[in-house]
Structures are given as structure tokens and as C-alpha cells.
PDB file of N, CA and C in Angstrom:
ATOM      1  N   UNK A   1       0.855  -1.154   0.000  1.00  0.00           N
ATOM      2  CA  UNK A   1       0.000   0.000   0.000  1.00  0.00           C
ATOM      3  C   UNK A   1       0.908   1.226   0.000  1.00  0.00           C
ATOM      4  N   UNK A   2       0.601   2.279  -0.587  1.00  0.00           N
ATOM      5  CA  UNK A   2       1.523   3.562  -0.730  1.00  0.00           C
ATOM      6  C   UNK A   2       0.290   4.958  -0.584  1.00  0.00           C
ATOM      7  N   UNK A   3       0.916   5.426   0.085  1.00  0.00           N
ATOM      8  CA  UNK A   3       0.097   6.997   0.257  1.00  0.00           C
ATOM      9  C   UNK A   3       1.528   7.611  -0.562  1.00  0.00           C
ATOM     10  N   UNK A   4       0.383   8.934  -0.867  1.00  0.00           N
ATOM     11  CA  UNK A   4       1.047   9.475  -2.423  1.00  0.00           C
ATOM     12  C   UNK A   4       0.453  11.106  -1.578  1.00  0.00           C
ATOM     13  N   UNK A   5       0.819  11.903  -1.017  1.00  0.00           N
ATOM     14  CA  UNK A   5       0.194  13.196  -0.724  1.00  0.00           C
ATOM     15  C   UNK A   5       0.249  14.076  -1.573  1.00  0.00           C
ATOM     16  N   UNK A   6      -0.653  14.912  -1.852  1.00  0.00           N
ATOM     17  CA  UNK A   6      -1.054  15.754  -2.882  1.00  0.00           C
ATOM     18  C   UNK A   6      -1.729  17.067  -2.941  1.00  0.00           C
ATOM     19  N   UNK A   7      -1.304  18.307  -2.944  1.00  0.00           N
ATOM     20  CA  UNK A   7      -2.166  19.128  -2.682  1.00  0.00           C
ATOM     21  C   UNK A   7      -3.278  19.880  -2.594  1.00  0.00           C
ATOM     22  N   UNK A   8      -3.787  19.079  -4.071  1.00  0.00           N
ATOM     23  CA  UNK A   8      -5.330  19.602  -4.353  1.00  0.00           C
ATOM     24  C   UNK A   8      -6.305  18.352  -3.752  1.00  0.00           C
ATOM     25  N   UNK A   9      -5.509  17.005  -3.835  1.00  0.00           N
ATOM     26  CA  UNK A   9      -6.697  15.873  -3.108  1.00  0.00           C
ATOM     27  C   UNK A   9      -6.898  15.380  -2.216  1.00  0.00           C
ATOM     28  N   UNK A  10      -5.446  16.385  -1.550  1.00  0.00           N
ATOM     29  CA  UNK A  10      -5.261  15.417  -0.053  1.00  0.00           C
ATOM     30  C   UNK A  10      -4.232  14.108  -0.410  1.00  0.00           C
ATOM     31  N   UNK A  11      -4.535  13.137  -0.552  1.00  0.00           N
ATOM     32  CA  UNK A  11      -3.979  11.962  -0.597  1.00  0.00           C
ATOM     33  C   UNK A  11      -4.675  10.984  -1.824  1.00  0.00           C
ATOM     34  N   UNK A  12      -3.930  10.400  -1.989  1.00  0.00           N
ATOM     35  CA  UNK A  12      -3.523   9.145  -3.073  1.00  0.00           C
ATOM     36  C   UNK A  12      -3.862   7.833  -2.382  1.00  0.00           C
ATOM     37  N   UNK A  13      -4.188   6.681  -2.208  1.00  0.00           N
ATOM     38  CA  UNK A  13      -3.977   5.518  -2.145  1.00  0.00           C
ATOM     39  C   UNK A  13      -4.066   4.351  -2.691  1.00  0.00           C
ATOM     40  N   UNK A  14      -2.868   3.801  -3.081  1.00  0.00           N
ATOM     41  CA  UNK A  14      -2.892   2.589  -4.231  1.00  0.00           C
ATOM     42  C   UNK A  14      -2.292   1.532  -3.411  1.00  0.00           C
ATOM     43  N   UNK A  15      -3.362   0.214  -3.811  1.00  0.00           N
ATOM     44  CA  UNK A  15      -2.516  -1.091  -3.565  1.00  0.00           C
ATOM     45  C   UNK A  15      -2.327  -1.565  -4.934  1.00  0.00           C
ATOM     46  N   UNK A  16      -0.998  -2.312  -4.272  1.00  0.00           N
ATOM     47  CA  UNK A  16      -0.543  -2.715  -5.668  1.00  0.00           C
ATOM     48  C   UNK A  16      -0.316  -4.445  -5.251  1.00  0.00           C
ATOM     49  N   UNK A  17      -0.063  -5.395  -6.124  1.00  0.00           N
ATOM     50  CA  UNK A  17       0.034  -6.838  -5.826  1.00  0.00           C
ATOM     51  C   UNK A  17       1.128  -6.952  -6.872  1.00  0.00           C
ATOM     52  N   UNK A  18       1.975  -7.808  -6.739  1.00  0.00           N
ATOM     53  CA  UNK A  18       2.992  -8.057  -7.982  1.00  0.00           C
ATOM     54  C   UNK A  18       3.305  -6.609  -8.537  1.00  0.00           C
ATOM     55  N   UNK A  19       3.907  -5.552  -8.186  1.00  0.00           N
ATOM     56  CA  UNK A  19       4.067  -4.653  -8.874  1.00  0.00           C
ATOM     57  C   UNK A  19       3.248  -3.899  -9.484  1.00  0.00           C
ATOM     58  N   UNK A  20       1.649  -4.150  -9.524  1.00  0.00           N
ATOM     59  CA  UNK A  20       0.844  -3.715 -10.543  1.00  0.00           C
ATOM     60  C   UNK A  20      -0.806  -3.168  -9.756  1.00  0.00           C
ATOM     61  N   UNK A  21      -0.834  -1.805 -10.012  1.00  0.00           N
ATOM     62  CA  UNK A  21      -1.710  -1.283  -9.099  1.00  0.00           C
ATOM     63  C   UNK A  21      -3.213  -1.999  -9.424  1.00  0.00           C
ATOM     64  N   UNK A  22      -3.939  -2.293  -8.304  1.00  0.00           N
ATOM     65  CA  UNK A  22      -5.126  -3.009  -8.208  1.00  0.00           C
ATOM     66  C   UNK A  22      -6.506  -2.355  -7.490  1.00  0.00           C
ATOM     67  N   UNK A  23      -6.109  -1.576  -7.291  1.00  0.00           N
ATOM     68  CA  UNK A  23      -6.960  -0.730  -6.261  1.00  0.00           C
ATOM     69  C   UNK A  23      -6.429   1.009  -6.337  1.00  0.00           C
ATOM     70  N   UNK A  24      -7.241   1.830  -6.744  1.00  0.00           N
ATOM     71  CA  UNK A  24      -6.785   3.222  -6.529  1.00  0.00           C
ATOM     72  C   UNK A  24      -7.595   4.412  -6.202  1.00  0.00           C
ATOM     73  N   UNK A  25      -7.495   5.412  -4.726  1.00  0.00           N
ATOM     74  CA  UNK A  25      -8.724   5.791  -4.113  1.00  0.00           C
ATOM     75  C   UNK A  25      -8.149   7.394  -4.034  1.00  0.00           C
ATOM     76  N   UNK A  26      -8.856   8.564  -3.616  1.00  0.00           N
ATOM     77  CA  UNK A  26      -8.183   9.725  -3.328  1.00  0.00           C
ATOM     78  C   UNK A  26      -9.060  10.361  -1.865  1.00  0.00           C
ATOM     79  N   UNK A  27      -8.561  10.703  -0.994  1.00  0.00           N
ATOM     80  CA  UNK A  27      -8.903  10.954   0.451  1.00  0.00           C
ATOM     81  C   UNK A  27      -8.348  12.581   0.271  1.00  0.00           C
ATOM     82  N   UNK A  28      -9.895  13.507   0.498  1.00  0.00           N
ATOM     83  CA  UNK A  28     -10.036  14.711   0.900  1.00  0.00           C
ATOM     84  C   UNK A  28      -8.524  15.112   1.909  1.00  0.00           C
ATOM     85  N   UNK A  29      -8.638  16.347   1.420  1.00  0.00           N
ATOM     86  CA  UNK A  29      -7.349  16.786   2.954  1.00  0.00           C
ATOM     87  C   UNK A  29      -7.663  17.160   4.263  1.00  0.00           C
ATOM     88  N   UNK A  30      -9.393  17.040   4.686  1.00  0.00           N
ATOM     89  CA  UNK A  30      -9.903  16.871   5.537  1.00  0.00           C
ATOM     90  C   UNK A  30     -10.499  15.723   6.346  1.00  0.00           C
ATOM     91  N   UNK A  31      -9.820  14.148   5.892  1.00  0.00           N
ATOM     92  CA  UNK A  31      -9.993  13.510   6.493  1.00  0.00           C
ATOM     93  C   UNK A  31      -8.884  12.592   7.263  1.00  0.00           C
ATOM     94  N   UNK A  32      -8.065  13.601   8.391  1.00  0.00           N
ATOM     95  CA  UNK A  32      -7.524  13.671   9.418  1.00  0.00           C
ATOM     96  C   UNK A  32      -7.532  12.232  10.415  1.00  0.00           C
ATOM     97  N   UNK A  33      -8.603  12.289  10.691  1.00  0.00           N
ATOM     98  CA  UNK A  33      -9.072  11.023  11.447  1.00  0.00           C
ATOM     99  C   UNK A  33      -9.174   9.422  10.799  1.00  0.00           C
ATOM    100  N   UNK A  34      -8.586   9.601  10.047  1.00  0.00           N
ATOM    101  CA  UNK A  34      -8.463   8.082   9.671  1.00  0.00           C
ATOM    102  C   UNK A  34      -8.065   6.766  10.070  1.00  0.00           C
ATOM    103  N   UNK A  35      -8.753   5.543  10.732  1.00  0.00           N
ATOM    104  CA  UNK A  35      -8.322   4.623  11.264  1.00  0.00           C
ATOM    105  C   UNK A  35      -7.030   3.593  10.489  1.00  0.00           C
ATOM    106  N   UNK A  36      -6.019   3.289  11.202  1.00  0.00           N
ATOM    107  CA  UNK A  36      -5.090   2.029  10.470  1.00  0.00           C
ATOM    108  C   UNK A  36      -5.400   0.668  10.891  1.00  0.00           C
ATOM    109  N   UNK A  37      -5.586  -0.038   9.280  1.00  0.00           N
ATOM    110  CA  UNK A  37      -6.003  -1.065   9.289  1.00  0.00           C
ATOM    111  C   UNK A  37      -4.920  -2.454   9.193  1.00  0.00           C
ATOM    112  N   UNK A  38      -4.490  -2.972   9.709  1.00  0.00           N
ATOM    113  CA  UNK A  38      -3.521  -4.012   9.760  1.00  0.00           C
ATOM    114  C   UNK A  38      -3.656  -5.007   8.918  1.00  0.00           C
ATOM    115  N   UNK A  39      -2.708  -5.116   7.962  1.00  0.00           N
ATOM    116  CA  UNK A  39      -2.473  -6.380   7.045  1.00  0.00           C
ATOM    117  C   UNK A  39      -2.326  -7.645   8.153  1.00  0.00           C
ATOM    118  N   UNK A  40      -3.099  -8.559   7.963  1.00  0.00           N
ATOM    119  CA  UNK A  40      -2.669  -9.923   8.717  1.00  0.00           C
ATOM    120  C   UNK A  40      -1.411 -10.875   7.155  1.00  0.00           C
ATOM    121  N   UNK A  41      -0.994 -11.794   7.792  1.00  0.00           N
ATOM    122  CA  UNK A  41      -0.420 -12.418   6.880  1.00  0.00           C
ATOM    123  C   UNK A  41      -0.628 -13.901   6.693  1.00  0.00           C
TER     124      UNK A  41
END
């Protein structure tokens, strides 16, 4: 997972699997409060 910060969107977030992005989201710069979610393995 990679956060990408950005000034007009706030933030970036891409997962990627094998090198190759699979998932891609953009988070306001007002959402501060964000919970972390733990990869199990």
C-alpha cells in the first residue's frame, strides 16, 4: 500500500500486488481522522 500526498486531493492511495496497481482511491485533505487497518499475513 503507498500513500502518495497531494495538494489539491489530499492523498492518493494505491494497492498494488505483484508490482501492478489493483486498487486506486483519493482521500479529501480533511480527512484527518483516519483509522489504520492491519495487514494480517
Amino acid at each position: 500500500m503507498v500513500e502518495i500526498p497531494t495538494a489539491l486531493s489530499g492523498s492518493i492511495i494505491e494497492v498494488e500486488h505483484s508490482r501492478k496497481v489493483i486498487f486506486r482511491t483519493a482521500l479529501s485533505p480533511g480527512r484527518s481522522k483516519l483509522k489504520t487497518a492491519r495487514m494480517m499475513r
